[in-house]
Protein backbone atom coordinates (compact mmCIF):
# COMPACT_ATOMS: atom_id res chain seq x y z
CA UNK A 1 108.11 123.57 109.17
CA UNK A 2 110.16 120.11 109.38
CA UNK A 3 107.99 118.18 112.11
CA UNK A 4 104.52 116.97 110.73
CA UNK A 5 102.22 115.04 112.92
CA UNK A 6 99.78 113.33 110.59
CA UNK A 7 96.36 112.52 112.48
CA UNK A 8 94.91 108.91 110.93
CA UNK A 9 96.57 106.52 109.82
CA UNK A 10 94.22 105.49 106.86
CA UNK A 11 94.11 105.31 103.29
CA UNK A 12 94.36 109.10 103.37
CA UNK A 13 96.96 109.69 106.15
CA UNK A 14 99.63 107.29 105.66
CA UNK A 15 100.05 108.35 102.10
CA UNK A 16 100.49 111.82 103.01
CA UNK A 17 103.12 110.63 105.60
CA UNK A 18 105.11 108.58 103.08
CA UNK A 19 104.90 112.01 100.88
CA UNK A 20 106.05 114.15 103.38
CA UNK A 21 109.01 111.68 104.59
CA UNK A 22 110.40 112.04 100.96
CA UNK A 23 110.29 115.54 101.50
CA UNK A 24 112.89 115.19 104.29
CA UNK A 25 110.20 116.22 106.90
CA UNK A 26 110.32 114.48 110.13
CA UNK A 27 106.92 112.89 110.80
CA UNK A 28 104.96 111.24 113.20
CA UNK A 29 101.63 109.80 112.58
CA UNK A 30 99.21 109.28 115.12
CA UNK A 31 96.52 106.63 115.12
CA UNK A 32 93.59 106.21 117.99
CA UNK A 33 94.23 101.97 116.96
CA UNK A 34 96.96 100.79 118.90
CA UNK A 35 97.25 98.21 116.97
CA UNK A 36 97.48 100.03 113.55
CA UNK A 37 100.27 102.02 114.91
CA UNK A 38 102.33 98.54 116.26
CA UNK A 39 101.87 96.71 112.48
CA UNK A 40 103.54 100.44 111.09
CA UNK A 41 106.20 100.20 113.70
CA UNK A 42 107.08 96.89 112.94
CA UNK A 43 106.75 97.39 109.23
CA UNK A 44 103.48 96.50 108.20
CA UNK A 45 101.62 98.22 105.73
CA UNK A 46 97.38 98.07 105.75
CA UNK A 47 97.01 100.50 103.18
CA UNK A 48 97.31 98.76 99.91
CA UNK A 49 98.56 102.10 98.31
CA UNK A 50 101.84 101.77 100.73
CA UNK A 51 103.99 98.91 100.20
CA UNK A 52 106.08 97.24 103.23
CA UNK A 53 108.65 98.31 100.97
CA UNK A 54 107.55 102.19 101.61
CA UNK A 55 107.26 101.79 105.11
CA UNK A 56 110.45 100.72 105.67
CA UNK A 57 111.55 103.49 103.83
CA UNK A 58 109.34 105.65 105.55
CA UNK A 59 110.96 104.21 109.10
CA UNK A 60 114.42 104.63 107.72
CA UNK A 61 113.49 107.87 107.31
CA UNK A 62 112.40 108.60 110.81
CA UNK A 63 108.81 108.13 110.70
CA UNK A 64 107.15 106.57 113.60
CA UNK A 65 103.36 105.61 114.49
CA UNK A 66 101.90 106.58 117.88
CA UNK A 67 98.86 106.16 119.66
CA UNK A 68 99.58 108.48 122.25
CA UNK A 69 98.92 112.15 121.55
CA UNK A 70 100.89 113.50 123.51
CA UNK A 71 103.40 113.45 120.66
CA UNK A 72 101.04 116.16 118.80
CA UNK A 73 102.69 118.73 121.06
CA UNK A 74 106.13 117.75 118.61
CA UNK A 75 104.42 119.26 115.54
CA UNK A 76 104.66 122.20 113.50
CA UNK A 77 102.35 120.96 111.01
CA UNK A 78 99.39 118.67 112.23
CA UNK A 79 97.05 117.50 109.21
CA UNK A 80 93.99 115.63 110.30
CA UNK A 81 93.28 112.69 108.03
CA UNK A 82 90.56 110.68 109.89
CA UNK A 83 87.08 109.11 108.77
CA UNK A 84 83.66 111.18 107.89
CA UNK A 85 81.32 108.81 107.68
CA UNK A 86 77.58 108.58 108.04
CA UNK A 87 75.82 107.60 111.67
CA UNK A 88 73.31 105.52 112.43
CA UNK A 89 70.62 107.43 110.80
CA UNK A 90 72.45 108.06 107.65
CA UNK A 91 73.85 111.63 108.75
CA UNK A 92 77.32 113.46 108.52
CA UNK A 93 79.05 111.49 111.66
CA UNK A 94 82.19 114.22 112.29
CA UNK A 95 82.74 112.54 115.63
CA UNK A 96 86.27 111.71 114.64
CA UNK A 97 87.16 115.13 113.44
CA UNK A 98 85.88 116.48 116.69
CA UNK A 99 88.09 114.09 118.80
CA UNK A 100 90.83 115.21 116.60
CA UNK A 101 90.23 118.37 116.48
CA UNK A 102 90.48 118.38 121.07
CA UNK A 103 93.50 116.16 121.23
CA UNK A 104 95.17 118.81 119.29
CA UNK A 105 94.40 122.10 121.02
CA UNK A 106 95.04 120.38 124.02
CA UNK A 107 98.69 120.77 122.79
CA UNK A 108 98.86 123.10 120.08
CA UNK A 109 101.66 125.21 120.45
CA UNK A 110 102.01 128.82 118.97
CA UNK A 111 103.21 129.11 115.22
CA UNK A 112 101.44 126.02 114.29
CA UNK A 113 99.67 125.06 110.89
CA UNK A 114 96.65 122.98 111.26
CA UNK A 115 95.53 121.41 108.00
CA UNK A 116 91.90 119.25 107.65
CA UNK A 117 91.98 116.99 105.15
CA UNK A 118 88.80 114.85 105.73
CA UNK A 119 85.86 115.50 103.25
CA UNK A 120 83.25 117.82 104.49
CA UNK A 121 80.47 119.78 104.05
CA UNK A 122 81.00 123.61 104.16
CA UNK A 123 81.98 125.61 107.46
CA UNK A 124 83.65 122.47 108.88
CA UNK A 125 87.09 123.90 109.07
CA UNK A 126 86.02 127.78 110.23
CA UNK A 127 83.39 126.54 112.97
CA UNK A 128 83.94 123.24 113.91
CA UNK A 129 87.65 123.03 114.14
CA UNK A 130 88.38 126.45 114.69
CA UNK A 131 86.01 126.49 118.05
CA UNK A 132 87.64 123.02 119.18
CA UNK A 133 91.02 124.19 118.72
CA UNK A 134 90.48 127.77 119.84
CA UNK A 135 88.49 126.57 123.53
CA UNK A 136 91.12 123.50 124.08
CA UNK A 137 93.78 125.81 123.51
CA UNK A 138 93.25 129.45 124.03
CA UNK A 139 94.88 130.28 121.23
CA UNK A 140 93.16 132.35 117.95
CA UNK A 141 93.18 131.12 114.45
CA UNK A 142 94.60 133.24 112.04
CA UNK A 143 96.78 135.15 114.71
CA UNK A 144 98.04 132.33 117.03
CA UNK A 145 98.32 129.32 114.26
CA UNK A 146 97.31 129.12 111.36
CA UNK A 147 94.10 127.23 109.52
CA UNK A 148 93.05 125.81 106.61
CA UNK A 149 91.56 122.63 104.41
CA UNK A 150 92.58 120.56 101.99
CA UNK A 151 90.84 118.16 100.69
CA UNK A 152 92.05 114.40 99.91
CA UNK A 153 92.10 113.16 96.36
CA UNK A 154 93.27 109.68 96.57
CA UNK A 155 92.24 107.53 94.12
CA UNK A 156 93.24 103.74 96.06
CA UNK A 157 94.68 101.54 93.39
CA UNK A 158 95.74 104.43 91.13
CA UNK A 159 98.92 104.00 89.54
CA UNK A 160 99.05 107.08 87.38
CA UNK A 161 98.06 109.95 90.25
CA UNK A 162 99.04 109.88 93.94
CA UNK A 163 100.06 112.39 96.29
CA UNK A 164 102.85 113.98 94.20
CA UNK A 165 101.15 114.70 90.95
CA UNK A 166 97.60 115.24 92.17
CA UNK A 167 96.85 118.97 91.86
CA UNK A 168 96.28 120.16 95.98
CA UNK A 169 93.26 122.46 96.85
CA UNK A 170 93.97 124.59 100.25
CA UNK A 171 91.69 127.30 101.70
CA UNK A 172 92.27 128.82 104.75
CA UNK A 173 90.94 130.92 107.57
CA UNK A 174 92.20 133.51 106.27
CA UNK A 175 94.09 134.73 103.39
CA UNK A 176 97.64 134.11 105.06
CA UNK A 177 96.22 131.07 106.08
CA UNK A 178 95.82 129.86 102.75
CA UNK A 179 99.22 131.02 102.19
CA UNK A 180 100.81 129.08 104.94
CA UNK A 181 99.21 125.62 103.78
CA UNK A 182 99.88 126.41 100.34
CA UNK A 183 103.48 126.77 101.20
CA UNK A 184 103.40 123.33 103.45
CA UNK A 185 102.19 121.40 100.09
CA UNK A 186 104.27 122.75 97.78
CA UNK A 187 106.62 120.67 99.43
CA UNK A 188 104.83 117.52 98.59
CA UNK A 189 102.83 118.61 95.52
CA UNK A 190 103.44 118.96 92.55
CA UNK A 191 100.87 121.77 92.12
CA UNK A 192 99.04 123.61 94.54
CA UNK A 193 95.50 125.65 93.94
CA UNK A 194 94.51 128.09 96.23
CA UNK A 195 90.88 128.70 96.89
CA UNK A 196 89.27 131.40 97.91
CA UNK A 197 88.62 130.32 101.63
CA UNK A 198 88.33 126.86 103.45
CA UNK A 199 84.75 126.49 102.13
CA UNK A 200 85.36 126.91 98.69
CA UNK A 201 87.71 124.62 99.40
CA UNK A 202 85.36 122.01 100.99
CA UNK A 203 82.45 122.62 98.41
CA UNK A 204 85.12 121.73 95.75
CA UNK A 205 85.66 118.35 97.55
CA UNK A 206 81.96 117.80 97.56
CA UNK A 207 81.25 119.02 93.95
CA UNK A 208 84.01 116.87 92.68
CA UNK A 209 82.57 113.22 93.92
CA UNK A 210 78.70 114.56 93.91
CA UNK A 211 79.47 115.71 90.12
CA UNK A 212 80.54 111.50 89.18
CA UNK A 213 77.32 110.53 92.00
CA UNK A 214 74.74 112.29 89.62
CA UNK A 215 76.31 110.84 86.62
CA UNK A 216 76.45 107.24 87.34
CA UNK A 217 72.72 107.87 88.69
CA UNK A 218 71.95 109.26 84.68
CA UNK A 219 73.03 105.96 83.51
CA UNK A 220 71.88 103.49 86.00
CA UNK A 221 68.34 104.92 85.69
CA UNK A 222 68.79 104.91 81.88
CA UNK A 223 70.02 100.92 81.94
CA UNK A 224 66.84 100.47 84.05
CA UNK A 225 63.93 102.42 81.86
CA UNK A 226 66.06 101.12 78.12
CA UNK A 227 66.07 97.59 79.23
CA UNK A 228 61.98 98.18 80.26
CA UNK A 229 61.51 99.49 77.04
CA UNK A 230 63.36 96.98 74.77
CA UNK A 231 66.73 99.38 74.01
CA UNK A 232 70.37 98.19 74.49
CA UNK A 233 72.13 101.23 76.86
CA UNK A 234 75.19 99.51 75.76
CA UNK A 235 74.74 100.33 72.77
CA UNK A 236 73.55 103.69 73.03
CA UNK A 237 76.37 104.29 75.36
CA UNK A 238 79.22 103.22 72.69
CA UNK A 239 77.73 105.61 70.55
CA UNK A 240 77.57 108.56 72.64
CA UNK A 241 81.15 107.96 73.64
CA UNK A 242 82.02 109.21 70.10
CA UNK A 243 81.34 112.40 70.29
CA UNK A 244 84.90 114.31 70.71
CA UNK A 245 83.58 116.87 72.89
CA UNK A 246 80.57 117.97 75.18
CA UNK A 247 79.77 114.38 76.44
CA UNK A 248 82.08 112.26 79.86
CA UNK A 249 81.45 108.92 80.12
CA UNK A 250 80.16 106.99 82.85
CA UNK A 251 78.72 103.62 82.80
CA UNK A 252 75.42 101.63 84.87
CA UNK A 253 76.28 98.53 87.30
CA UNK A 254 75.06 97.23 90.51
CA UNK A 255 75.83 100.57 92.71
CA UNK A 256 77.74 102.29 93.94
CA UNK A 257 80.54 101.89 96.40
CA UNK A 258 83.71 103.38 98.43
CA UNK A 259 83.80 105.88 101.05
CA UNK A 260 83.40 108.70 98.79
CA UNK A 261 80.66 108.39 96.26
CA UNK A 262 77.79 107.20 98.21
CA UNK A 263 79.10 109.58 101.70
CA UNK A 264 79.90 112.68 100.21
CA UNK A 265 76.87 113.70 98.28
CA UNK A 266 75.39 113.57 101.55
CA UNK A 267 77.87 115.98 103.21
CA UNK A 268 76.32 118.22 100.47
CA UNK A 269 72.52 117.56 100.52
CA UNK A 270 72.89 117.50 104.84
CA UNK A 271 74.44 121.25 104.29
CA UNK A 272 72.38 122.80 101.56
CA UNK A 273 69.38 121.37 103.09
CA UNK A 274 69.77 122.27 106.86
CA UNK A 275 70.74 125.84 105.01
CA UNK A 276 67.14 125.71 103.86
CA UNK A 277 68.31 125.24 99.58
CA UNK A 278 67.94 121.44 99.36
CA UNK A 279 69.59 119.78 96.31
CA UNK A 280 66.86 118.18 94.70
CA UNK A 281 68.84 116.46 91.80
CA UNK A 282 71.64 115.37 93.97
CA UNK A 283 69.22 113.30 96.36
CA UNK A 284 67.23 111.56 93.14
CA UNK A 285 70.83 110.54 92.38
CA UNK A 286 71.25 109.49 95.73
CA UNK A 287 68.06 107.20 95.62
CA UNK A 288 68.76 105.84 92.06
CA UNK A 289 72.30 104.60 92.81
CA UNK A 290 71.45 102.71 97.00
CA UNK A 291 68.14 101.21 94.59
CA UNK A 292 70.31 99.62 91.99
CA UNK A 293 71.20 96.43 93.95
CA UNK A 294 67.27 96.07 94.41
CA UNK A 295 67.31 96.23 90.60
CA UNK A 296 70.07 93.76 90.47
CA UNK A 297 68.02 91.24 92.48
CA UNK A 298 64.83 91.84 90.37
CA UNK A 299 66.69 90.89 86.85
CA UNK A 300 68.02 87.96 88.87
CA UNK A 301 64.29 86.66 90.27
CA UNK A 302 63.40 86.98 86.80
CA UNK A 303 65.57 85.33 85.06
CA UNK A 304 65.15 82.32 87.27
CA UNK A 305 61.37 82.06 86.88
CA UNK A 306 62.17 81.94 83.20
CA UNK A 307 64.34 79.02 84.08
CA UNK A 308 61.18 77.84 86.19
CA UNK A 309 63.35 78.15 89.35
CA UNK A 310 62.82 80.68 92.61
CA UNK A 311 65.36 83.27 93.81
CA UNK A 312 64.09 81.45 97.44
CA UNK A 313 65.87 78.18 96.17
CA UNK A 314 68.37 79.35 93.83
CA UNK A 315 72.95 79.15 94.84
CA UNK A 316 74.04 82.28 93.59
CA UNK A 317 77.77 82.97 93.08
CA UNK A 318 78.35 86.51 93.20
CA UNK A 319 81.82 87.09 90.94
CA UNK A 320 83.90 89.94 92.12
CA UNK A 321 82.62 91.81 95.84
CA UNK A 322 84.93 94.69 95.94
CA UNK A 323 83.58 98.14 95.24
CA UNK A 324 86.24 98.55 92.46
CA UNK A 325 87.99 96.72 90.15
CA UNK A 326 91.26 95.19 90.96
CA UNK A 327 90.83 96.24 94.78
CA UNK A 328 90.56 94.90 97.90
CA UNK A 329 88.31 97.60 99.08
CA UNK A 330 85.28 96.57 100.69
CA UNK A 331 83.47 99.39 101.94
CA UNK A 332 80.08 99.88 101.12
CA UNK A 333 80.31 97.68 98.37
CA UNK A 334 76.92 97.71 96.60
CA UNK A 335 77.44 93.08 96.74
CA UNK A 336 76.87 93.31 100.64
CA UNK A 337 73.37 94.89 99.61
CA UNK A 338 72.50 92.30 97.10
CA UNK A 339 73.83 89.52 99.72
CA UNK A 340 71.47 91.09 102.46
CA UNK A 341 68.39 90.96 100.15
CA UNK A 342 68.90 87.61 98.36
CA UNK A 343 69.68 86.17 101.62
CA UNK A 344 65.93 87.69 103.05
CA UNK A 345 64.65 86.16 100.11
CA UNK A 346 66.74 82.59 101.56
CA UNK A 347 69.22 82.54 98.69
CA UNK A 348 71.97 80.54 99.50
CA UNK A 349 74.52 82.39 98.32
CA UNK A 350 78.29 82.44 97.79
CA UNK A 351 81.11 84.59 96.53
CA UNK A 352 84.20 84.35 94.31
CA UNK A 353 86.92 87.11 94.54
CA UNK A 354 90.74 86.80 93.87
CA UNK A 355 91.33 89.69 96.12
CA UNK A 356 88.82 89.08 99.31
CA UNK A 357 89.77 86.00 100.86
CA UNK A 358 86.75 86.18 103.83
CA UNK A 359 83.91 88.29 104.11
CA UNK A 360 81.37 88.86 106.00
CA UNK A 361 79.17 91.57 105.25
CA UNK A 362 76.21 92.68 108.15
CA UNK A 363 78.77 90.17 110.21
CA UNK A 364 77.37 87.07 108.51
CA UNK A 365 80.12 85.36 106.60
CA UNK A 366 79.68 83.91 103.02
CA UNK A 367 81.02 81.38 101.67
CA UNK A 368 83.74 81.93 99.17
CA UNK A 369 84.75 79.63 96.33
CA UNK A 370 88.25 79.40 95.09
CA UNK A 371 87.52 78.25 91.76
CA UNK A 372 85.30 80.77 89.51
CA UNK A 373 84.41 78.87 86.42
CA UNK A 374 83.88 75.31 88.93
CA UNK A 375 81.83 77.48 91.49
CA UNK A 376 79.91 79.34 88.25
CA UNK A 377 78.92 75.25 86.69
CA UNK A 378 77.74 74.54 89.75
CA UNK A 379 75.43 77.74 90.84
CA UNK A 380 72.25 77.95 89.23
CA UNK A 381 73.11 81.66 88.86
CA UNK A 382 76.05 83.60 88.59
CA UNK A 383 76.17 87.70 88.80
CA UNK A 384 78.96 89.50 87.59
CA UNK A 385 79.59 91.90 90.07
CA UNK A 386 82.96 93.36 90.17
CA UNK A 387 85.14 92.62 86.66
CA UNK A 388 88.74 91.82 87.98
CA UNK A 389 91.59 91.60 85.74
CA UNK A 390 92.31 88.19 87.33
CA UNK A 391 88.85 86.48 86.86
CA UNK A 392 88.34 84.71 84.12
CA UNK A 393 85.58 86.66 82.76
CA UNK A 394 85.73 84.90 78.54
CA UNK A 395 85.41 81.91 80.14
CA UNK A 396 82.33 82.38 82.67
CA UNK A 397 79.69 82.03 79.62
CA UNK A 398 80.52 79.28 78.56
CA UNK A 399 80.69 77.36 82.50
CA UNK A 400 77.78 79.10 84.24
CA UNK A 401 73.83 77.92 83.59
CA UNK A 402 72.62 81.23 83.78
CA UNK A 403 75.14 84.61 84.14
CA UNK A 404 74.00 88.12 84.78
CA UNK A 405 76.36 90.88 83.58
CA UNK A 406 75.91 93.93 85.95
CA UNK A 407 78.92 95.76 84.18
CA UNK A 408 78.81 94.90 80.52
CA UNK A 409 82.04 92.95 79.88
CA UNK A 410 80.17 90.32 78.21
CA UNK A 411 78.35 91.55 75.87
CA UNK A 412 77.95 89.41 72.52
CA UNK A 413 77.88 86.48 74.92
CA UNK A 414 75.06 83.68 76.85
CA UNK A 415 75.29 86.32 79.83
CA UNK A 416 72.31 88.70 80.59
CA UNK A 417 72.77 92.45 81.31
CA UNK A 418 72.02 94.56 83.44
């Protein structure tokens, strides 16, 4: 179990790789971008979680990046690591997994161990993959190769938990499934959990970013109604956190963001619901978190009328884009929603980020100021998206003419919360 052919290239898949190179496996990771797979070659690392300096560890090692799949048929381990994300009318999109999924059988050899780790719902693994893998290559699960899931649990930016010291789920097939996967991560984990199948295993996955989905919708909807009814959530919010025991925190702001937290509860809601048990509470949550930016953008159009100005004819600088803090992440950053409805409302607006130097969310660049507390004197309205380490934030009350905090960093201060 020394050859591992690591399917995606992503924030998910090239950590595993560097993981299992350390292990002394021999890996190859292929990637349906060509160009992905060339930058890795030549050293180049996309993933901010794997430093040049890894990669070329990594390709002293052996590793290599591939486009072509013919290279599967070198594998004794394949784990498929590529995108679930939502279609064009907001459903579970497991197009990649399927294309994965037939590139391997095609040349899935006997003895084999073929590991899912991409987030889905329930059944994923045992129907889907199973009956690509088992028509493209005539082979049985559980008695020709072996089957299971285990789900990702990166955290990009974390420098406490990675790969190594993140407890690992599996589930198989079968029980000796299960048992063959958990034996493959032991190699690279520091502790392994078995589950009791693959869809425990995938519920678990589900449950885990659906549990912090439901939460952050409790107190965004509780900033909204306490600010309507003249109570500081801050406040009530430092309080709570007090309590030693029975109470997590979370906090409001302008969304939610990632790939996980605003795709994955609807994995969950897609299965329960097609299994005729919707999830009632999950998909409130769902609609209180995607209405927050709208939120966002009311506070703002009222605080300019106060200032006798129009959201229509207001600059905006937007401070901090990124879905999370210190990041470079983009995706499905709750800004690009407040960018798309200020600019409906003809808001000209720009952005300051340390970490984002162009963007152009819906494909309609915005422009992006350098200097934060120049750009903030200047707008007639800054928003606090995104609280970087980097920015300035002390400084921004005292240089904008009219700041709205969407994450409560500056509280006690001229700004305006959420």
């Amino acid at each position: 179990m020394n050859s591992v052919a690591v399917i995606g290239l992503g924030y998910t898949g090239l950590p595993l790789a560097r993981e299992a190179c350390r292990a002394g496996m021999r890996v190859i990771g292929i990637d349906e971008n060509p160009s992905v797979t060339a930058s890795l070659n030549s050293g180049r690392s996309h993933v901010p979680d794997v430093t040049d300096a890894d990669l070329a560890a990594m390709l002293d090692a052996g590793f290599r990046a591939s486009a072509d799949e013919s290279r599967l048929a070198e594998a004794s381990v394949a784990v498929i690591c590529v995108p679930t994300p939502l279609d064009d009318t907001g459903r579970p999109d497991l197009s990649h997994v399927r294309r994965a999924a037939s590139a391997l059988g095609d040349r899935l050899k006997p003895g084999t161990l073929v590991v899912l780790e991409s987030t889905s719902f329930p059944g994923t693994t045992d129907d889907v993959v199973r009956g690509i893998v088992e028509q493209a290559s005539g082979l049985s699960a559980g008695t020709d190769f072996s089957l299971a899931f285990s789900p990702e649990r990166i955290d990009p930016g974390n420098q406490t938990f990675g790969v190594r010291n993140t407890p690992r789920v599996v589930g198989g097939y079968t029980r000796t499934c299960t048992r063959a996967a958990a034996d493959f991560f032991r190699h690279l984990c520091d502790r392994v959990v078995e589950a009791g199948s693959a869809r425990e295993a995938e519920l678990a996955k589900l449950l885990e970013n659906t549990y912090r989905n439901v939460n952050i919708a409790l107190v965004n909807e509780l900033a909204v109604a306490a600010r309507a009814l003249g109570v500081d959530v801050w406040e009530a919010l430092d309080c709570a956190r007090t309590k030693p025991f029975g109470f997590q925190e979370f906090r409001p702001g302008p969304g939610v963001g990632g790939h996980c937290i605003p795709v994955d509860p609807v994995y969950l809601t897609h299965w329960a619901r097609t299994g005729g048990t919707p999830l009632r509470l999950v998909e409130l949550s769902q609609e209180v978190n995607a209405g927050m930016p709208a939120h966002v953008v009311r506070r703002a159009e009222h605080l300019l009328h106060e200032r006798g100005s129009a959201l229509r004819d207001a600059r905006v600088l937007l401070v901090g884009v990124t879905y999370k803090r210190n990041s470079t992440d983009l995706r499905a950053t709750p800004a690009a929603a407040l960018v798309r409805l200020m600019r409906q409302s003809g808001t000209d607006v720009t952005y300051h980020d340390p970490f984002v130097d162009a963007w152009s969310p819906g494909g309609e660049p915005v422009k992006r100021s350098v200097d934060a507390l120049a750009a903030a004197a200047d707008a007639d309205l800054t928003i606090l998206v995104q609280d970087h380490d980097t920015v300035p934030l002390d400084r921004l009350p005292e240089h904008a003419r009219l700041l709205l905090d969407t994450r409560g960093r500056l509280r006690g201060t001229r700004a305006h919360q959420l």
